[in-house]
Structure formats: structure tokens, C-alpha cells
C-alpha atoms as a PDB file:
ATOM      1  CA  UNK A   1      95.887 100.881 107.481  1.00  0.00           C
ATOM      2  CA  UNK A   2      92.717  98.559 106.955  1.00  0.00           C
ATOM      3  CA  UNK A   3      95.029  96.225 103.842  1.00  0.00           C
ATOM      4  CA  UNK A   4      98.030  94.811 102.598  1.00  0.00           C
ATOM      5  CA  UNK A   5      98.370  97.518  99.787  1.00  0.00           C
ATOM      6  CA  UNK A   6      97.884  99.969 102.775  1.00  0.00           C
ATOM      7  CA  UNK A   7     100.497  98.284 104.592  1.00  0.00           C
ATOM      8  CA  UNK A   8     102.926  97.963 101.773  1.00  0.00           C
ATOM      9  CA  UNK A   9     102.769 101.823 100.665  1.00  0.00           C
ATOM     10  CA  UNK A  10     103.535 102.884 103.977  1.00  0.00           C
ATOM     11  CA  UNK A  11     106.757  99.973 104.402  1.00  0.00           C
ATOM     12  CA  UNK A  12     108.113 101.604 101.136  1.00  0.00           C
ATOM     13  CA  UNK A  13     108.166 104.751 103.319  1.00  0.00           C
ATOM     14  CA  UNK A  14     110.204 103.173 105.781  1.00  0.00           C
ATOM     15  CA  UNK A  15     112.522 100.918 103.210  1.00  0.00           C
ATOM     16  CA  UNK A  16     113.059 104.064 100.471  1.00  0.00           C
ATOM     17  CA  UNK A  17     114.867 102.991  96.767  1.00  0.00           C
ATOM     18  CA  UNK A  18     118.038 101.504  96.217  1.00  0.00           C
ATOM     19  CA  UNK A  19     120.700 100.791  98.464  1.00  0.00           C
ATOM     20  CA  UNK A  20     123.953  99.230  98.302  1.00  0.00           C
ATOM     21  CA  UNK A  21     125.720  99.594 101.710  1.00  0.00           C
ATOM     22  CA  UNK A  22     128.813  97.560 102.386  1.00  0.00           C
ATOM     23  CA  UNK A  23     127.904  97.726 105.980  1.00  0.00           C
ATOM     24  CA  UNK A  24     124.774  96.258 105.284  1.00  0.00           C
ATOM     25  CA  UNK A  25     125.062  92.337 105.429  1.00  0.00           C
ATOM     26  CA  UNK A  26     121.541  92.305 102.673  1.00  0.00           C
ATOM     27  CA  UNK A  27     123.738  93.770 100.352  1.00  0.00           C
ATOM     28  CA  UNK A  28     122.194  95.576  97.382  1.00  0.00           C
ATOM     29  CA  UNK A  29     118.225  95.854  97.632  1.00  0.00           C
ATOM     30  CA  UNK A  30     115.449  98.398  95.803  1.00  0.00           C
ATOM     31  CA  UNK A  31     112.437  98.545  97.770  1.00  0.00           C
ATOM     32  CA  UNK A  32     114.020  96.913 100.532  1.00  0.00           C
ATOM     33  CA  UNK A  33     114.309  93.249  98.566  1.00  0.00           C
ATOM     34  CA  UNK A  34     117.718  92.165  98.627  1.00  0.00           C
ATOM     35  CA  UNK A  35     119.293  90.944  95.639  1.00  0.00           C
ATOM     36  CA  UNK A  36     119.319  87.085  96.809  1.00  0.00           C
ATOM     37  CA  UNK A  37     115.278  87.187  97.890  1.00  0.00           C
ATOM     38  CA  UNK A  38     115.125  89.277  93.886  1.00  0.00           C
ATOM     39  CA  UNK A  39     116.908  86.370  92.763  1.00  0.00           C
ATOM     40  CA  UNK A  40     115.218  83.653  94.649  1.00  0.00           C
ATOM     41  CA  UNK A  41     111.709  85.006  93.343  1.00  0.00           C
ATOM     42  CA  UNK A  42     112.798  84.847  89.573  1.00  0.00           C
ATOM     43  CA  UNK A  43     113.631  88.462  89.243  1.00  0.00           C
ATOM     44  CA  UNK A  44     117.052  88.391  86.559  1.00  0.00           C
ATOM     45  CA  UNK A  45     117.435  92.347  86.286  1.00  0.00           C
ATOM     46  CA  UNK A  46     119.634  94.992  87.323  1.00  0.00           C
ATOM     47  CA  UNK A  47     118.766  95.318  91.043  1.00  0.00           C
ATOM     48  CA  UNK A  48     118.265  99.245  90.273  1.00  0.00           C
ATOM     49  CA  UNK A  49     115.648  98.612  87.977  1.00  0.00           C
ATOM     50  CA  UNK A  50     112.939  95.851  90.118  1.00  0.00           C
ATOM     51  CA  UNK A  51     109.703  97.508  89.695  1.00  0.00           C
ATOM     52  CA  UNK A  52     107.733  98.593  92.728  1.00  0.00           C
ATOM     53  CA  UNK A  53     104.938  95.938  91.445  1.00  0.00           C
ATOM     54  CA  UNK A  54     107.399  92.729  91.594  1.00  0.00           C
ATOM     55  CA  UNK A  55     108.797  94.067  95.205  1.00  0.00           C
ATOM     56  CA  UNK A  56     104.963  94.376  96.181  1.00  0.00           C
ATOM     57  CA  UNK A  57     104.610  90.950  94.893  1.00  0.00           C
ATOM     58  CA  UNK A  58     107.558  89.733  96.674  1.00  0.00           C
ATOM     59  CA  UNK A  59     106.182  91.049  99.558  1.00  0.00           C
ATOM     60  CA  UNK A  60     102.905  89.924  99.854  1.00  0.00           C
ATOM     61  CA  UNK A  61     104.061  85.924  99.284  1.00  0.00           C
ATOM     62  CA  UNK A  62     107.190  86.021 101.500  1.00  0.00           C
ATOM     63  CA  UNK A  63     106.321  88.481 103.981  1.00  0.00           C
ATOM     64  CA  UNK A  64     102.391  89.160 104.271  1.00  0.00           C
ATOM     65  CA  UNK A  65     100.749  85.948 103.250  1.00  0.00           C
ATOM     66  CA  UNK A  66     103.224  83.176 105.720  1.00  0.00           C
ATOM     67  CA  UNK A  67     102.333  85.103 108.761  1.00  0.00           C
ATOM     68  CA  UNK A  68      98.383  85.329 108.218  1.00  0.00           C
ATOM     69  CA  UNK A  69      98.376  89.075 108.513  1.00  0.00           C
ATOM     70  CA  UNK A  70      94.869  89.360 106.642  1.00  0.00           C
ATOM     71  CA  UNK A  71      93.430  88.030 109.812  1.00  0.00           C
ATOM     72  CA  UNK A  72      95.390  90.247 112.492  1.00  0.00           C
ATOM     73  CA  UNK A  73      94.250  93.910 113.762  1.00  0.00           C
ATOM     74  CA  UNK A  74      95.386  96.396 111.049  1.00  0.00           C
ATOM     75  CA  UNK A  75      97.961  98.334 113.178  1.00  0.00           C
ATOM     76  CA  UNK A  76      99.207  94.950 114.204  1.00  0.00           C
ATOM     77  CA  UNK A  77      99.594  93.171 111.172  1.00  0.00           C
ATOM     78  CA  UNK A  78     101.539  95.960 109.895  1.00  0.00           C
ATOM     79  CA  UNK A  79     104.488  96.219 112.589  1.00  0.00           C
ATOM     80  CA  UNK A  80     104.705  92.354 112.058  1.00  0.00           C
ATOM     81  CA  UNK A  81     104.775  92.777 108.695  1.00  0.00           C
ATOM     82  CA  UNK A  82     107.591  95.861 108.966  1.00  0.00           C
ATOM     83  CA  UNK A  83     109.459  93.949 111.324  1.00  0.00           C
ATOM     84  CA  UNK A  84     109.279  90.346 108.945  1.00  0.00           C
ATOM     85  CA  UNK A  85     110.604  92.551 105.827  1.00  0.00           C
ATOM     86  CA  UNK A  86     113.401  94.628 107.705  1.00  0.00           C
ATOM     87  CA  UNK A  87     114.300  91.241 109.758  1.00  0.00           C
ATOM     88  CA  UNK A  88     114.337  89.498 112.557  1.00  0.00           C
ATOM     89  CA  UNK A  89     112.345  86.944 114.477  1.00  0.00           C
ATOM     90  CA  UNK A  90     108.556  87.905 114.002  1.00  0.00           C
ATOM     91  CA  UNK A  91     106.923  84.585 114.710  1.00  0.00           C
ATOM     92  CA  UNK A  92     108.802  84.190 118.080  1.00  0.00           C
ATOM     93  CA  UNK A  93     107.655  87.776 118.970  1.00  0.00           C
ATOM     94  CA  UNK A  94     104.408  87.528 118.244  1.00  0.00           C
ATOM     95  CA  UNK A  95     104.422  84.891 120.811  1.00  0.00           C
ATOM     96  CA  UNK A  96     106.322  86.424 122.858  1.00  0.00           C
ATOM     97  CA  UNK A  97     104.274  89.836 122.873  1.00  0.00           C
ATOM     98  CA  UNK A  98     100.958  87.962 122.501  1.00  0.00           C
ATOM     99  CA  UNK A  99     101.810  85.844 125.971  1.00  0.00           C
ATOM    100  CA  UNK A 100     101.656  82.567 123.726  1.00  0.00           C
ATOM    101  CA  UNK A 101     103.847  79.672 123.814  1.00  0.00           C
ATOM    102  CA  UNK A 102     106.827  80.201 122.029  1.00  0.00           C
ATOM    103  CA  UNK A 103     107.674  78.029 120.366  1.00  0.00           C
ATOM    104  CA  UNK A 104     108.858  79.552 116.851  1.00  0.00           C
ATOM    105  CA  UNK A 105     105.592  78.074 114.865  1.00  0.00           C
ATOM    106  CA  UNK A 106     102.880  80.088 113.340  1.00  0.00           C
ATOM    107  CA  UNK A 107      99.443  78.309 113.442  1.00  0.00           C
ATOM    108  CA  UNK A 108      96.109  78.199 115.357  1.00  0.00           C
ATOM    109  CA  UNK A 109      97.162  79.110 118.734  1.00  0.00           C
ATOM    110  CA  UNK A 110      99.396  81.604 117.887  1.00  0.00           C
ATOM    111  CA  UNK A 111      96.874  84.021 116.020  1.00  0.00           C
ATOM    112  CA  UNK A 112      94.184  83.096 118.069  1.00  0.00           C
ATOM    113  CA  UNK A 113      96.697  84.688 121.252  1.00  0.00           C
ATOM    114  CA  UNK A 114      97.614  86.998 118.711  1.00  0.00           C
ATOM    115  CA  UNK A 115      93.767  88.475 118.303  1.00  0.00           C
ATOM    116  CA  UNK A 116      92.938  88.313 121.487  1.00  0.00           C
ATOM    117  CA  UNK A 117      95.994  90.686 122.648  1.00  0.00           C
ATOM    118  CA  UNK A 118      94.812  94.032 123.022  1.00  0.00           C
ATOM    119  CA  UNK A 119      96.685  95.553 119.606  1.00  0.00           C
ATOM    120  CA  UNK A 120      97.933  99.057 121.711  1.00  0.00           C
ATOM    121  CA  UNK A 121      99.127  96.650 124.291  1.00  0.00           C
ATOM    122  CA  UNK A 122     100.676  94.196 121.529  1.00  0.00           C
ATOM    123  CA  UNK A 123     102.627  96.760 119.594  1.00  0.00           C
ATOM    124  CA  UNK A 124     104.458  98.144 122.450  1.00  0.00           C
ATOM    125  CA  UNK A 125     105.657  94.530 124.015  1.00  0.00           C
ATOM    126  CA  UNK A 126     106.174  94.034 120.031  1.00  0.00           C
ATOM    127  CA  UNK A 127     108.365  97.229 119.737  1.00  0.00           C
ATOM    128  CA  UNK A 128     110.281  96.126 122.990  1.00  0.00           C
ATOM    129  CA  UNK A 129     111.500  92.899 121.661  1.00  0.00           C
ATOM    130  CA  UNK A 130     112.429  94.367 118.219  1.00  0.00           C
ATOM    131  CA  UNK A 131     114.497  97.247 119.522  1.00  0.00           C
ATOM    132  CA  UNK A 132     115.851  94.269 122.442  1.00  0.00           C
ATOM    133  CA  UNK A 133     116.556  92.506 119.068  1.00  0.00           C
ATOM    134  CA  UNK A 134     118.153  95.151 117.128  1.00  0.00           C
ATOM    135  CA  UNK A 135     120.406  96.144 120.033  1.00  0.00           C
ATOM    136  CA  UNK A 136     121.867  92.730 120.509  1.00  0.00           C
ATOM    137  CA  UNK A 137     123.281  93.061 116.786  1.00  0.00           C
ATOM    138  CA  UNK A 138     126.894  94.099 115.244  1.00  0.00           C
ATOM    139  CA  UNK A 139     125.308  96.275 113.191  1.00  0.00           C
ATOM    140  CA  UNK A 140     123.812  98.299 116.065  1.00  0.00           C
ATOM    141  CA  UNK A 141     125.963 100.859 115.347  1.00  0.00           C
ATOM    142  CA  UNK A 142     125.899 101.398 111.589  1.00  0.00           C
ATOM    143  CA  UNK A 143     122.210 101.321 111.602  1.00  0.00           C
ATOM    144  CA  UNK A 144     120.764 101.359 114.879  1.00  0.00           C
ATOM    145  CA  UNK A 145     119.380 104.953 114.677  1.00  0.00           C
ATOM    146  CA  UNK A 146     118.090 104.205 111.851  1.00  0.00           C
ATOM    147  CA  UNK A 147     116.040 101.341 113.054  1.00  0.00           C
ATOM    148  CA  UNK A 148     114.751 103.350 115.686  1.00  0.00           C
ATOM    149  CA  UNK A 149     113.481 105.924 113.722  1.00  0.00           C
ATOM    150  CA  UNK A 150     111.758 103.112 112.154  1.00  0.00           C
ATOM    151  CA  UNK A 151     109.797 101.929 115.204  1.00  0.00           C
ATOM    152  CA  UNK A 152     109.068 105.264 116.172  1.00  0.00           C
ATOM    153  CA  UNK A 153     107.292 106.095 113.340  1.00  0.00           C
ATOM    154  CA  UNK A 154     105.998 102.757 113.226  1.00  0.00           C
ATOM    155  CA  UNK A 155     103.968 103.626 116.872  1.00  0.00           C
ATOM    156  CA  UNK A 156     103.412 107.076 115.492  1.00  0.00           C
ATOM    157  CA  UNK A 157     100.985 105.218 112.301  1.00  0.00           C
ATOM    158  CA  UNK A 158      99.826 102.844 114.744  1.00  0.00           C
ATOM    159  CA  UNK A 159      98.182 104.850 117.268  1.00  0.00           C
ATOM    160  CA  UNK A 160      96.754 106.816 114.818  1.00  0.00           C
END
């Protein structure tokens, strides 16, 4: 993945079409936006119906741009970017998994530890605090397999 519109083809992979789970506390989504972020962004239509385009868009100004991905390691700046879309607490991880202070801000410091992390070495501390993450919730069960699958094929594309 060396770009954003790399990035985002291969999310849509992981996040498939429309759902509407009642186990799932995002409700309805299509492309993996939920109905309320749809909303939020000034999307009015059937759920069913958001075009791949305004999803893309959606996700490049909530979930690309905030986090500074254009300056991370490809491989990297996709799991963060996976992990901000499905959920989650991406800046505190990539603290966390970059040995920064953690402190919950993005800024300076933070992608500066962030580039200087060895990215094979980042995505696997990464991985271990999402799965950690993912455990800890009550929706473990419902989903949980399904999130894994996730990761895994998310260190599959990044070693690649």
C-alpha cells in the first residue's frame, strides 16, 4: 500500500457492504460508516444506497487525515487507519506501540516516535493492543472472530 486510495480499497475488503446487526452497537452502516457518522457528514439517504465515493470521502477526513497517516510507513498507516475506522483507541496505541508518552494526543512527538519505530516491530505491539482491546469488550463474543480475522489479514498485507 504506498496511499490512502490504496489503503481505503483494501479497508473495504475488510468492512464489506451493508450491515444492519442488532448486536452491533454502530447500528446500520454501508462501507463500514455508520448511519450517525453518514448523518453527521451530511449524507440524508437510505443508508443502503451511500456511494463508495462519499464513504471514501468520509474516510479520508475523519479517519485518514486527523491521524497524519500521509506521513507514517505505508503498512503502518494502514493498520492505524483499519483500526481508527473499525474502532477503538488508535492515538493511545500508537503511543503505546511506538514507546511514546501516552498521553491520548496526536502531534509532534507522537509521529516523530511513531517513524522512528521499526514498522514490522510497530504493527505487532499495534496488533497486541487491538486484539487486548477487542477482548476486553461485550461484544467479544458476537464479533470477536471476526475481528481477528481482521488483524490477521491485516499482518498478512503488511508483511507483504
Amino acid at each position: 500500500m504506498a496511499s490512502f486510495d490504496d489503503a481505503f480499497d483494501v479497508l473495504i475488503g475488510n468492512e464489506g457492504g451493508y450491515s444492519n446487526n442488532a448486536a452491533d452497537p454502530g447500528g446500520e452502516t454501508m462501507w463500514g460508516v455508520t448511519a450517525r457518522v453518514a448523518r453527521a457528514s451530511g449524507y440524508t439517504g437510505a443508508m443502503r444506497e451511500l456511494p463508495r465515493d462519499t464513504a471514501k470521502s468520509i474516510a479520508k477526513k475523519l479517519y485518514w487525515d486527523p491521524l497524519r497517516l500521509d506521513e507514517l510507513d505505508p503498512r503502518v498507516a494502514f493498520q492505524i487507519f483499519d483500526a481508527n475506522y473499525n474502532g477503538g483507541h488508535p492515538v493511545i496505541w500508537m503511543q503505546g506501540a511506538a514507546g511514546a508518552k501516552v498521553d491520548g494526543l496526536i502531534g509532534p512527538a507522537t509521529i516523530a516516535a511513531v517513524q522512528a519505530t521499526d514498522p514490522l516491530k510497530f504493527m505487532m505491539r499495534w496488533n497486541s493492543l487491538r486484539i487486548r482491546y477487542f477482548t476486553s469488550l461485550k461484544t467479544w463474543l458476537n464479533f470477536g472472530k471476526g475481528w481477528a480475522n481482521r488483524i490477521a489479514n491485516n499482518l498478512w498485507k503488511g508483511a507483504a
